[in-house]
Protein backbone atom coordinates (compact mmCIF):
# COMPACT_ATOMS: atom_id res chain seq x y z
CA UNK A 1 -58.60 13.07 -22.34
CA UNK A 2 -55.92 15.24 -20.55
CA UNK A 3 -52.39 14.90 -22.32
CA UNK A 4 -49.37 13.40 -20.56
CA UNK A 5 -46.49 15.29 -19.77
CA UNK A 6 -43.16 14.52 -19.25
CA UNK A 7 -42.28 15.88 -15.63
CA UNK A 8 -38.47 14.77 -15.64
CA UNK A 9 -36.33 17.58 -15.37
CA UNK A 10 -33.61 18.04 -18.47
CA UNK A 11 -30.05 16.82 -17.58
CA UNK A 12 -27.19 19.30 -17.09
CA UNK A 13 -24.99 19.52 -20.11
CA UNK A 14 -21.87 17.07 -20.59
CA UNK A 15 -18.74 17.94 -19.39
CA UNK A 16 -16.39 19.36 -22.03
CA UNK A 17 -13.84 16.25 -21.30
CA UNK A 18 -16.35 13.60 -22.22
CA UNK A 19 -16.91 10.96 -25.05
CA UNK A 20 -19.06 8.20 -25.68
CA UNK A 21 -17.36 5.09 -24.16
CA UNK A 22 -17.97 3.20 -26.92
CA UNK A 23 -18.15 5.00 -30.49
CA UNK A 24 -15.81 8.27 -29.00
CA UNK A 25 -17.90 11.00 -30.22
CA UNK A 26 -17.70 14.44 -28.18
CA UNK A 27 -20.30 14.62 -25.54
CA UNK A 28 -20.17 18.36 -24.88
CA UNK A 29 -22.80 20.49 -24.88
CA UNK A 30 -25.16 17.55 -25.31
CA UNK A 31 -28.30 17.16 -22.69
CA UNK A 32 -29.45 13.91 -24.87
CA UNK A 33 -29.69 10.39 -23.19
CA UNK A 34 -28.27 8.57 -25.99
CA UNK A 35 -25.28 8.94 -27.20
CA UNK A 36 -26.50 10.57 -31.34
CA UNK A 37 -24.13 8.74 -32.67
CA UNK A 38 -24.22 5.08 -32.08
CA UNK A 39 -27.54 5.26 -29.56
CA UNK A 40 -26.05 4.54 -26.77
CA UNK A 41 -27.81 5.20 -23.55
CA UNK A 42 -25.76 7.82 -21.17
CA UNK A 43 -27.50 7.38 -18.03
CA UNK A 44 -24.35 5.63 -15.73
CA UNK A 45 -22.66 8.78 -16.62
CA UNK A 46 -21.75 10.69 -13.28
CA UNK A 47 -24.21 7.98 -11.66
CA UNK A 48 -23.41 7.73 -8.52
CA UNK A 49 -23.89 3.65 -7.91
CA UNK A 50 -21.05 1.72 -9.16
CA UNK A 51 -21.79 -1.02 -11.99
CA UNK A 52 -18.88 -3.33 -10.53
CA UNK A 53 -20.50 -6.06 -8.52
CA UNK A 54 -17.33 -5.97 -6.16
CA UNK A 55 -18.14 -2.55 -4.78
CA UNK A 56 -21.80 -4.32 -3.80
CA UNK A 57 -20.20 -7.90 -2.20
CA UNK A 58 -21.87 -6.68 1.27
CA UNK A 59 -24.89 -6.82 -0.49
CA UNK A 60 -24.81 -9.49 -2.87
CA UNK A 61 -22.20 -11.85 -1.18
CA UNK A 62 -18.31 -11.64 -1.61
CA UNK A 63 -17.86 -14.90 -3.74
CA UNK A 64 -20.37 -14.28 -6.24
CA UNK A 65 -19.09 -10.28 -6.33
CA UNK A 66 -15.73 -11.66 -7.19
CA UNK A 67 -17.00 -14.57 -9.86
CA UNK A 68 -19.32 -11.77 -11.52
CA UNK A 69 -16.19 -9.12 -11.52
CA UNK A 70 -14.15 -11.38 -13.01
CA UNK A 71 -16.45 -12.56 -15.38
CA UNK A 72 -17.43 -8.90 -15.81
CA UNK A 73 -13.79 -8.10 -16.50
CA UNK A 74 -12.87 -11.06 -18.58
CA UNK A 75 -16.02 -11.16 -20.61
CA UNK A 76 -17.43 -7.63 -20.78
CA UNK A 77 -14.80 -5.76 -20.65
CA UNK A 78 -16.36 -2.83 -22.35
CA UNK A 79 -19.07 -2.37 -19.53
CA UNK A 80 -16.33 -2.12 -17.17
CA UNK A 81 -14.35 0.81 -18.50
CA UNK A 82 -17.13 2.78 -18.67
CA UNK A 83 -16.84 3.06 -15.19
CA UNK A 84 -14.23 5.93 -16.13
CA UNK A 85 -17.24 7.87 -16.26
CA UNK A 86 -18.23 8.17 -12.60
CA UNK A 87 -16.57 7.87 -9.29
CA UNK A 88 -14.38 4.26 -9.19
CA UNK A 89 -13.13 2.84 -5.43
CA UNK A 90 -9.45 2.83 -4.96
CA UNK A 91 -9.67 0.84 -1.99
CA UNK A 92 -12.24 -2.10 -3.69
CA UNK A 93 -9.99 -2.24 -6.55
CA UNK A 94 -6.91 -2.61 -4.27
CA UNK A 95 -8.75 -5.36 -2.33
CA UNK A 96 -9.64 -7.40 -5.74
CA UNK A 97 -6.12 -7.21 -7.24
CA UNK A 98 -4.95 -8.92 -4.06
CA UNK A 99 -7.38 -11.36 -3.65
CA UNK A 100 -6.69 -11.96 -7.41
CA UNK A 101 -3.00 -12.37 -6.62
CA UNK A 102 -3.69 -14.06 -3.29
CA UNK A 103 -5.82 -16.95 -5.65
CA UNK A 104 -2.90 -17.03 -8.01
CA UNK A 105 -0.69 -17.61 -5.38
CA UNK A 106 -2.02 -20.29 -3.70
CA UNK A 107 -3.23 -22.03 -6.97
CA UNK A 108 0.52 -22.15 -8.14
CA UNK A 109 1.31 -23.58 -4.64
CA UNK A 110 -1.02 -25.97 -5.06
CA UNK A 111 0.31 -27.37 -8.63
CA UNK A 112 3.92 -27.66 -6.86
CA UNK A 113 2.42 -29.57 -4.09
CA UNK A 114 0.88 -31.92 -7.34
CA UNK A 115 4.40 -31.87 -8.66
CA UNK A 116 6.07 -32.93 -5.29
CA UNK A 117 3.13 -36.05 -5.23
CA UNK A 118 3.92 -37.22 -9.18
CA UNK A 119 8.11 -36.51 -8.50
CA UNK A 120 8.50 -37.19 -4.83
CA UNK A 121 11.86 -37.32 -4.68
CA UNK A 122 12.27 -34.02 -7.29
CA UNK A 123 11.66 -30.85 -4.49
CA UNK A 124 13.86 -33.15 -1.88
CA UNK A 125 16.62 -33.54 -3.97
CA UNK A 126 16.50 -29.62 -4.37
CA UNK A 127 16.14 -28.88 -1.37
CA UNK A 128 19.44 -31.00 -0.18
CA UNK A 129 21.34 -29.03 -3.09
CA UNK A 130 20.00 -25.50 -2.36
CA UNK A 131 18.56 -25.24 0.96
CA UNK A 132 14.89 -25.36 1.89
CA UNK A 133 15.71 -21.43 2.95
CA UNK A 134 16.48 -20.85 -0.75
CA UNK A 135 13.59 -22.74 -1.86
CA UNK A 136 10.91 -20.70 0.41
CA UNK A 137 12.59 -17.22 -0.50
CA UNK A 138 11.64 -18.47 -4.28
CA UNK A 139 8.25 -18.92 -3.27
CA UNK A 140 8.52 -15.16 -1.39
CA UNK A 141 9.84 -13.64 -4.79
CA UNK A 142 7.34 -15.03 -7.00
CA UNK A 143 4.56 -13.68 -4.59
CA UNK A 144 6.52 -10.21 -5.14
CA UNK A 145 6.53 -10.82 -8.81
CA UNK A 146 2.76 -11.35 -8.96
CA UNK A 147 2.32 -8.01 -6.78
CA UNK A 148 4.44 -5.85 -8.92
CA UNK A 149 3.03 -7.64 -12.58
CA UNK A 150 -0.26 -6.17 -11.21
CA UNK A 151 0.92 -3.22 -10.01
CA UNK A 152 3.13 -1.74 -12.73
CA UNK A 153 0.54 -0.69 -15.15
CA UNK A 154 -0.89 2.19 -13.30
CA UNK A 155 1.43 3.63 -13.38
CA UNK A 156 1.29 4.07 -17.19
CA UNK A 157 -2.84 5.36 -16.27
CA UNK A 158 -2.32 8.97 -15.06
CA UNK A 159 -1.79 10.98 -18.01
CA UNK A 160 -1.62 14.81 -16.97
CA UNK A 161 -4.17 15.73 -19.86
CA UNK A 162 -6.93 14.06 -18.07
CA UNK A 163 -8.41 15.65 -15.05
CA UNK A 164 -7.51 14.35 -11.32
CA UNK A 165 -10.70 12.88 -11.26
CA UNK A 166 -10.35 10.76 -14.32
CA UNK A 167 -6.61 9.52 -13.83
CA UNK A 168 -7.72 8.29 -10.25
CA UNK A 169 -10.38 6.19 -11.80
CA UNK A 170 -8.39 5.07 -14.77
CA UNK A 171 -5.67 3.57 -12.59
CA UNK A 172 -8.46 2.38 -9.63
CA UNK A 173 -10.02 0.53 -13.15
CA UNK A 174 -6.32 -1.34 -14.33
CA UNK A 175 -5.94 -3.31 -11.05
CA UNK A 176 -9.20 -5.07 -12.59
CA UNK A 177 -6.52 -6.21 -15.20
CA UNK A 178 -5.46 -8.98 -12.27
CA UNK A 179 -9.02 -10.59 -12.69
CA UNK A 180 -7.06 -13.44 -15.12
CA UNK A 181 -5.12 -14.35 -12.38
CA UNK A 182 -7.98 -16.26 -11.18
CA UNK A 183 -7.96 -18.63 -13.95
CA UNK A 184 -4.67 -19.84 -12.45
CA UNK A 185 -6.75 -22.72 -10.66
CA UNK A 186 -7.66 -24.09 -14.40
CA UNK A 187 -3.75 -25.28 -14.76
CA UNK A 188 -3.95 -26.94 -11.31
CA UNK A 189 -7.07 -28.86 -12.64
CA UNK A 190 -5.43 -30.18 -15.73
CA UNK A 191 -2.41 -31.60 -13.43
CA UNK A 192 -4.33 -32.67 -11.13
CA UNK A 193 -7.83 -34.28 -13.05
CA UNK A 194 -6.17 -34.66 -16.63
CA UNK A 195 -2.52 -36.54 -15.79
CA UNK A 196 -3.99 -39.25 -14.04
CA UNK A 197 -6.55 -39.50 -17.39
CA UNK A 198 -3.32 -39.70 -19.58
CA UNK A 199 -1.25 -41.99 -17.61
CA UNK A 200 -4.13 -44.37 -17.57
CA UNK A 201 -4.94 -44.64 -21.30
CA UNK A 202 -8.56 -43.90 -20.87
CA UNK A 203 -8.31 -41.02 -23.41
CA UNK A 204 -6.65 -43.47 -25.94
CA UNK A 205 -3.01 -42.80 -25.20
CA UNK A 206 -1.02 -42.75 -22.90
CA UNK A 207 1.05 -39.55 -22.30
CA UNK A 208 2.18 -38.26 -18.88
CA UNK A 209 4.36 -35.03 -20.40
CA UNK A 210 0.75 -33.48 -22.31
CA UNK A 211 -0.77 -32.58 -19.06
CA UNK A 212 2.59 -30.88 -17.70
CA UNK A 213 2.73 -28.71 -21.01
CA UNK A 214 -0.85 -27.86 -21.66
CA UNK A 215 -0.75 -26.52 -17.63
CA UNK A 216 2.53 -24.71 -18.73
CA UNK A 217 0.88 -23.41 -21.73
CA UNK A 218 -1.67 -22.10 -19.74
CA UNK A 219 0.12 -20.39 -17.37
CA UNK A 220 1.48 -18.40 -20.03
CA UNK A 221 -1.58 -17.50 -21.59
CA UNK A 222 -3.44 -16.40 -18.37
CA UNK A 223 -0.43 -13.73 -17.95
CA UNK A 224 -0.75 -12.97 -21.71
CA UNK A 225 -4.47 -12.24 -21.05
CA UNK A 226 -3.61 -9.88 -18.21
CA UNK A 227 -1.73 -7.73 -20.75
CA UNK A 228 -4.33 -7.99 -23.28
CA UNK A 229 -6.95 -6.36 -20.57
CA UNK A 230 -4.39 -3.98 -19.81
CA UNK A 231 -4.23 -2.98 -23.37
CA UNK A 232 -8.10 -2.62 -23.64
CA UNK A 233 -8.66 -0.84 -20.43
CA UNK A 234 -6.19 2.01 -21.30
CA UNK A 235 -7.33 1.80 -25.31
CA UNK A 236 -11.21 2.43 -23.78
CA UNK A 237 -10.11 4.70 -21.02
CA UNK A 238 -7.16 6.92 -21.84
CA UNK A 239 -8.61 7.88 -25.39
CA UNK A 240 -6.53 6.19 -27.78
CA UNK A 241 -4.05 8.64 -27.81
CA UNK A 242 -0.15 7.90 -27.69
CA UNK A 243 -0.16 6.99 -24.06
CA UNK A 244 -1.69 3.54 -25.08
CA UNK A 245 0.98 2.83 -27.65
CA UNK A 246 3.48 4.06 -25.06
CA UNK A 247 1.78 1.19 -22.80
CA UNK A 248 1.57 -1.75 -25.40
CA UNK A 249 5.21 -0.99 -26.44
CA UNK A 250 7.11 -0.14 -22.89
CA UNK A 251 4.87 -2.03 -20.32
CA UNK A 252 5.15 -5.65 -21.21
CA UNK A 253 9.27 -4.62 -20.98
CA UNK A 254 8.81 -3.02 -18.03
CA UNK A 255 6.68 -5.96 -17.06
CA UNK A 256 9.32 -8.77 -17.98
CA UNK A 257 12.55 -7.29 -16.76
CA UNK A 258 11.09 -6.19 -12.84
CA UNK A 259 9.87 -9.96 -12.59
CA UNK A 260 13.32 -11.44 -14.00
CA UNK A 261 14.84 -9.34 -11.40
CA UNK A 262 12.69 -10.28 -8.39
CA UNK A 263 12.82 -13.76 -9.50
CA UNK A 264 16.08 -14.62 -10.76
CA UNK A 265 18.15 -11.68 -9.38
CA UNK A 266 17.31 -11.63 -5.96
CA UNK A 267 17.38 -15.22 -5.27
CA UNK A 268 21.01 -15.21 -6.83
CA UNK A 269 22.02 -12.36 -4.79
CA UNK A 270 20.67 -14.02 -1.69
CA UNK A 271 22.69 -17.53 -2.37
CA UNK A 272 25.75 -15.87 -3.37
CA UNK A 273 25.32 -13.67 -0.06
CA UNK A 274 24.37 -17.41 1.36
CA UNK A 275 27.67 -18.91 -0.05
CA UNK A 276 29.88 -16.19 1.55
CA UNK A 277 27.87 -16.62 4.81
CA UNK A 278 28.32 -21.21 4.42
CA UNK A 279 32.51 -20.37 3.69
CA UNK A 280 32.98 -18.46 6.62
C-alpha cells in the first residue's frame, strides 16, 4: 500500500504585526494553521476573497448582501473584524454606511408621516408658526446628523503604529458600525402596528402614549448600539491599546456635541438669519 503524502506547500511565515483575532497571541514567525493558542483556524488571513457578503451582492443579490451584513455585523461581530486581516473595500463600505443612513432616513420620515396621521393638526400648526422652509431644513440637518454620527469614528481608526495597510481597513471596517441604523424601521412598526393595538384595548388596556415611548426608547437604543459596535470594532481591531479608551471616552462627546450643533445650532442660526430677513 503506497503511503499518502501531503503535497500542500508550507505557508509563508506571519507577518511580525499580526495576532490572533480572537485570543491576541503573537502570530510571528508561526507557519501553523491554527492559531496554538486557542485553535483557531488562520486560513482568511491575507485571503484574498472578502468574508463580507456586501462585497459579493453582484453575486448573491443586493438585499440579501445587505440583510446578511447587517446581521453579520449586529450578530457576529467577531467574524467581521477579522476582516482587519486581509484587504477590506473602502468604496463597499462607503456604499453600506449610506444605504444604512439612507434606510434610517427614510424610516424616521416615515414615523413623522404616522405622527402627522394620529396629530393632524400638530405639523400644520408648526408649520404656520415656523415656516414649512424651517421645517424641511430640520429634516436636511438631521440627514447631516446621521452622515456625520457615522462618519466621525474613523477618524479615531488610523493610529500611526499600525501599518497603512491596516489603518485603511480598520476605518473601511467602522462604517459597518451604521449597520444598526437599519433597525430604525422596528420603531416605525411599533407606531404604526402597536398604537392602533393599544388604542383599541385588544391587549387589555388601553394606552395611546406606550407606543410613542417604547418607539422613542428605541430610537435611542439603536444609536446606543451603534456606539457599542464602534467600541467592539476598534477593541478587536486596534489592539486594545489606549486608542480604544481614547474612543469610548472622547467619541460619544465628539459624537453628541457635532449632532447638537447640526441640529439645534444651525436651524437657530438659519431662523434668526430668517427673522432679520421677515423684519426687513
Amino acid at each position: 500500500m503506497s503511503e499518502l503524502v501531503d503535497t500542500r506547500s508550507p505557508r509563508g511565515a506571519y507577518a511580525d504585526d499580526l495576532i490572533c483575532p480572537d485570543c491576541g497571541y503573537p502570530l510571528r514567525g508561526l507557519t501553523s494553521e491554527r492559531c496554538p493558542e486557542c485553535g483557531l483556524l488562520l486560513d482568511f488571513i491575507e485571503s484574498g476573497e472578502s468574508g463580507i457578503p456586501w462585497c459579493h451582492r453582484k453575486r448573491i443579490g443586493r438585499v440579501r448582501a445587505f440583510c446578511k451584513t447587517v446581521f453579520m455585523e449586529i450578530f457576529r461581530n467577531r467574524m467581521l473584524c477579522r476582516e482587519i486581516y486581509r484587504p477590506v473595500s473602502y468604496a463597499d463600505a462607503q456604499r453600506f454606511r449610506w444605504v444604512c443612513v439612507a434606510v434610517a432616513y427614510v424610516s424616521t420620515l416615515i414615523g413623522v408621516g404616522l405622527i402627522h396621521v394620529e396629530f393632524p393638526n400638530l405639523l400644520g400648526r408648526a408649520a404656520d408658526e415656523v415656516g414649512w422652509w424651517f421645517i424641511t431644513l430640520v429634516a436636511a440637518c438631521y440627514l447631516l446628523a446621521l452622515v456625520a454620527f457615522t462618519g466621525l469614528p474613523s477618524y479615531f481608526f488610523h493610529p500611526r503604529r499600525l501599518s497603512v495597510a491596516t489603518q485603511n481597513r480598520a476605518v473601511a471596517l467602522s462604517y459597518y458600525a451604521s449597520a444598526p441604523l437599519t433597525l430604525m424601521v422596528l420603531p416605525v412598526l411599533v407606531i404604526a402596528i402597536g398604537g392602533p393595538l393599544l388604542r383599541s384595548g385588544v391587549l387589555g388596556f388601553n394606552s395611546s402614549e406606550a407606543s410613542w415611548i417604547l418607539s422613542a426608547a428605541m430610537y435611542v437604543g439603536i444609536f446606543g448600539l451603534c456606539w457599542i459596535d464602534v467600541f467592539c470594532i476598534a477593541w478587536k481591531t486596534l489592539r486594545r491599546t489606549a486608542r480604544v479608551w481614547l474612543i469610548e471616552l472622547a467619541l460619544p462627546v465628539v459624537t453628541v456635541v457635532t449632532c447638537a450643533l447640526i441640529l439645534v445650532g444651525l436651524p437657530l442660526i438659519a431662523f434668526f438669519f430668517g427673522l432679520i430677513v421677515y423684519s426687513l
